[in-house]
C-alpha atoms as a PDB file:
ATOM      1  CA  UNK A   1     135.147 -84.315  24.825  1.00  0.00           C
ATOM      2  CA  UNK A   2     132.518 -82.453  27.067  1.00  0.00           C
ATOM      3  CA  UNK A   3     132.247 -83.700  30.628  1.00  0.00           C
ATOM      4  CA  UNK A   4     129.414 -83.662  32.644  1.00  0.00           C
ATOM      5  CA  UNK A   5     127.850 -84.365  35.765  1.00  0.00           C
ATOM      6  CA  UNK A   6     125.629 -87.608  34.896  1.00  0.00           C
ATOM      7  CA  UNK A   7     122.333 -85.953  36.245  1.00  0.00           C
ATOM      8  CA  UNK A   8     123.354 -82.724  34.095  1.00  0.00           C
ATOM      9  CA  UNK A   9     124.194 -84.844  31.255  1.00  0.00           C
ATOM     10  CA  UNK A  10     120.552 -86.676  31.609  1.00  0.00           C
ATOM     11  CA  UNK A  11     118.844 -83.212  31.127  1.00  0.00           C
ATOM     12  CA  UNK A  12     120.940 -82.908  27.938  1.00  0.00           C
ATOM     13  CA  UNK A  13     118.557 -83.109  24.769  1.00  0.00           C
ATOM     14  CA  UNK A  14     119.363 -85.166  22.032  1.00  0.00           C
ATOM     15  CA  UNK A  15     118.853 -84.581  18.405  1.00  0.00           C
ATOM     16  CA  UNK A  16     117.491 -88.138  17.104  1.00  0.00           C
ATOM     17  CA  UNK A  17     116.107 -88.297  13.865  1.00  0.00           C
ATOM     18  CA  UNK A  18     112.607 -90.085  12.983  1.00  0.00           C
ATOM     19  CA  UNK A  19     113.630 -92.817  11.129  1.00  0.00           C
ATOM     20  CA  UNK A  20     116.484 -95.276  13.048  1.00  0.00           C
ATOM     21  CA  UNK A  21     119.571 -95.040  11.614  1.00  0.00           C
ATOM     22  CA  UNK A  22     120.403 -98.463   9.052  1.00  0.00           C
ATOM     23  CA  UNK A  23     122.087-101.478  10.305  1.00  0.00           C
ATOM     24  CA  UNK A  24     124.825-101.324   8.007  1.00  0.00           C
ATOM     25  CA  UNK A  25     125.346 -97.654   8.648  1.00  0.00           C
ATOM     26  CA  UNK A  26     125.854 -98.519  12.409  1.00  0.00           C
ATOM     27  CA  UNK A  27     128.169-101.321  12.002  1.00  0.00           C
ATOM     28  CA  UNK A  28     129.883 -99.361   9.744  1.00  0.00           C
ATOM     29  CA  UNK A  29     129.969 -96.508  12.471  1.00  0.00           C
ATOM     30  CA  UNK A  30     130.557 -99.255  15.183  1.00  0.00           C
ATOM     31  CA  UNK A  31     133.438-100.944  13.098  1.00  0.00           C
ATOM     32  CA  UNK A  32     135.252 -97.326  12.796  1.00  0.00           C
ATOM     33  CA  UNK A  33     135.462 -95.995  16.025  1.00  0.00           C
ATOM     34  CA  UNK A  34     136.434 -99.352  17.675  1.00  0.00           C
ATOM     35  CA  UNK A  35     139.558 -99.149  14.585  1.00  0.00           C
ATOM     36  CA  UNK A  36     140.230 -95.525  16.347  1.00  0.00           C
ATOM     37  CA  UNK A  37     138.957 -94.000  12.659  1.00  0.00           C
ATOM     38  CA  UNK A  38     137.243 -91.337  14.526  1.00  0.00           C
ATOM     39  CA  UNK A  39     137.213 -89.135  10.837  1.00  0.00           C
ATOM     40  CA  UNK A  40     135.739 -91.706   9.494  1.00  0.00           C
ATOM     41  CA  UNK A  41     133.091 -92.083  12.411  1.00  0.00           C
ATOM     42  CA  UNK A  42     132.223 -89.028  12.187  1.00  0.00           C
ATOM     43  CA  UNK A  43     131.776 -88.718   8.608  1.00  0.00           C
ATOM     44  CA  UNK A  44     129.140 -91.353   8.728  1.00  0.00           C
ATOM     45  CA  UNK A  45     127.426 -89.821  11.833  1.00  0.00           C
ATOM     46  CA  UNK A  46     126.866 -86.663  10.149  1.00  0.00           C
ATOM     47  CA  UNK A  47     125.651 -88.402   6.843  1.00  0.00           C
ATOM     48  CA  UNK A  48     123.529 -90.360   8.597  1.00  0.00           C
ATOM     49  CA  UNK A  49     121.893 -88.023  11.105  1.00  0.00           C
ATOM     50  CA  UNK A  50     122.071 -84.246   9.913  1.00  0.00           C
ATOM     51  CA  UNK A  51     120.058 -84.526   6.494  1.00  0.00           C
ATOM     52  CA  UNK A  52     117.227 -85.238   8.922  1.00  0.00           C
ATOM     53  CA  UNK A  53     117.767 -82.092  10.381  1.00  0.00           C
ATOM     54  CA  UNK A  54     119.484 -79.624   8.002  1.00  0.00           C
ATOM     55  CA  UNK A  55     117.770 -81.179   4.876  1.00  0.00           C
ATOM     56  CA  UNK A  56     119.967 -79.828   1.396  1.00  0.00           C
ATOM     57  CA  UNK A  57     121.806 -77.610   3.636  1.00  0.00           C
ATOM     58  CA  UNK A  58     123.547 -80.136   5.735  1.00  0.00           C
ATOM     59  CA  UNK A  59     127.328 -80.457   4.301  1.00  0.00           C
ATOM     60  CA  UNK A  60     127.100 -76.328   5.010  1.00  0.00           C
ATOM     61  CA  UNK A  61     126.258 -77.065   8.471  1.00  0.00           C
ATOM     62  CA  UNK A  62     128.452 -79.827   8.782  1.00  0.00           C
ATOM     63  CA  UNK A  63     131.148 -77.637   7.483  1.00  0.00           C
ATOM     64  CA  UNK A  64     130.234 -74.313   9.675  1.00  0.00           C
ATOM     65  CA  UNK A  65     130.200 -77.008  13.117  1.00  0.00           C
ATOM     66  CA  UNK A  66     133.554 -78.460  11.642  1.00  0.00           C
ATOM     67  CA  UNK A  67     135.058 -74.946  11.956  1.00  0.00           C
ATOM     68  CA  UNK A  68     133.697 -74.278  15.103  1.00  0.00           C
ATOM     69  CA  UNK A  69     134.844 -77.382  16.807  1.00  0.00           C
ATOM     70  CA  UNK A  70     138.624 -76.814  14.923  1.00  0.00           C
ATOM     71  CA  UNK A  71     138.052 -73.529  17.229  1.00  0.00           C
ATOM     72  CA  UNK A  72     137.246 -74.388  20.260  1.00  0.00           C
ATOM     73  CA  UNK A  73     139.945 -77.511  20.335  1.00  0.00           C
ATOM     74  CA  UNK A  74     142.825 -75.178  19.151  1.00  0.00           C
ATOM     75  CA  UNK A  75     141.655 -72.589  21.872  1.00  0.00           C
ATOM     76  CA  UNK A  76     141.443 -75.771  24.383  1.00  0.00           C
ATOM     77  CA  UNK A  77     144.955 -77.211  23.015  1.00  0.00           C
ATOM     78  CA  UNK A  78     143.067 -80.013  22.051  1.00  0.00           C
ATOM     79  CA  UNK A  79     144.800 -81.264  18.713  1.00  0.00           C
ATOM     80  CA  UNK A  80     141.915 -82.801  16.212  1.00  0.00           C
ATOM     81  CA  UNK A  81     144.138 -85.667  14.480  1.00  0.00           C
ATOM     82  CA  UNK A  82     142.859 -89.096  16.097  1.00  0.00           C
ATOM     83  CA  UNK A  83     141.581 -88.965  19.616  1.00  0.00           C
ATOM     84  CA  UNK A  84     141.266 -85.758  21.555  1.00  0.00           C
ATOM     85  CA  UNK A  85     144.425 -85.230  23.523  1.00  0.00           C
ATOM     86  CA  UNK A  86     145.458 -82.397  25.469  1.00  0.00           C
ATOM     87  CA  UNK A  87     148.692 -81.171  23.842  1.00  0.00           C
END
């Protein structure tokens, strides 16, 4: 996980998209990450908010930020099974 100054972390943009994201889709997102099924969290996340974005092309970029994350948390010693701990 990032970590940031709050007043940094303020001037942070967000990518939101147009249309709210469904009730059920957020319970369903609320319901995993509170069971510690941060996988499955993020699955729904990315359904839910990168079509907006990416349109079609959105598992590839899904996939392409999947790899890059993998990356950065094996560089970090981060390992990417459950929540981010330092190894």
């Amino acid at each position: 996980m990032l970590k940031f100054e709050l007043k940094d972390a303020r001037r942070l943009p967000l990518l939101l998209p147009t249309t709210p994201i469904s009730l059920g889709v957020f319970t369903r997102l609320d319901a995993a990450l509170r069971d510690g099924a941060i996988g499955v969290a993020m699955d729904l996340a990315d359904e839910a908010i990168l079509p907006h974005f990416f349109g079609s092309q959105w598992l590839q970029v899904q996939s392409e930020m999947r790899e890059e994350l993998a990356f950065l948390r094996a560089r970090r010693g981060i390992r990417t099974g459950g929540v981010m701990q330092r190894t």
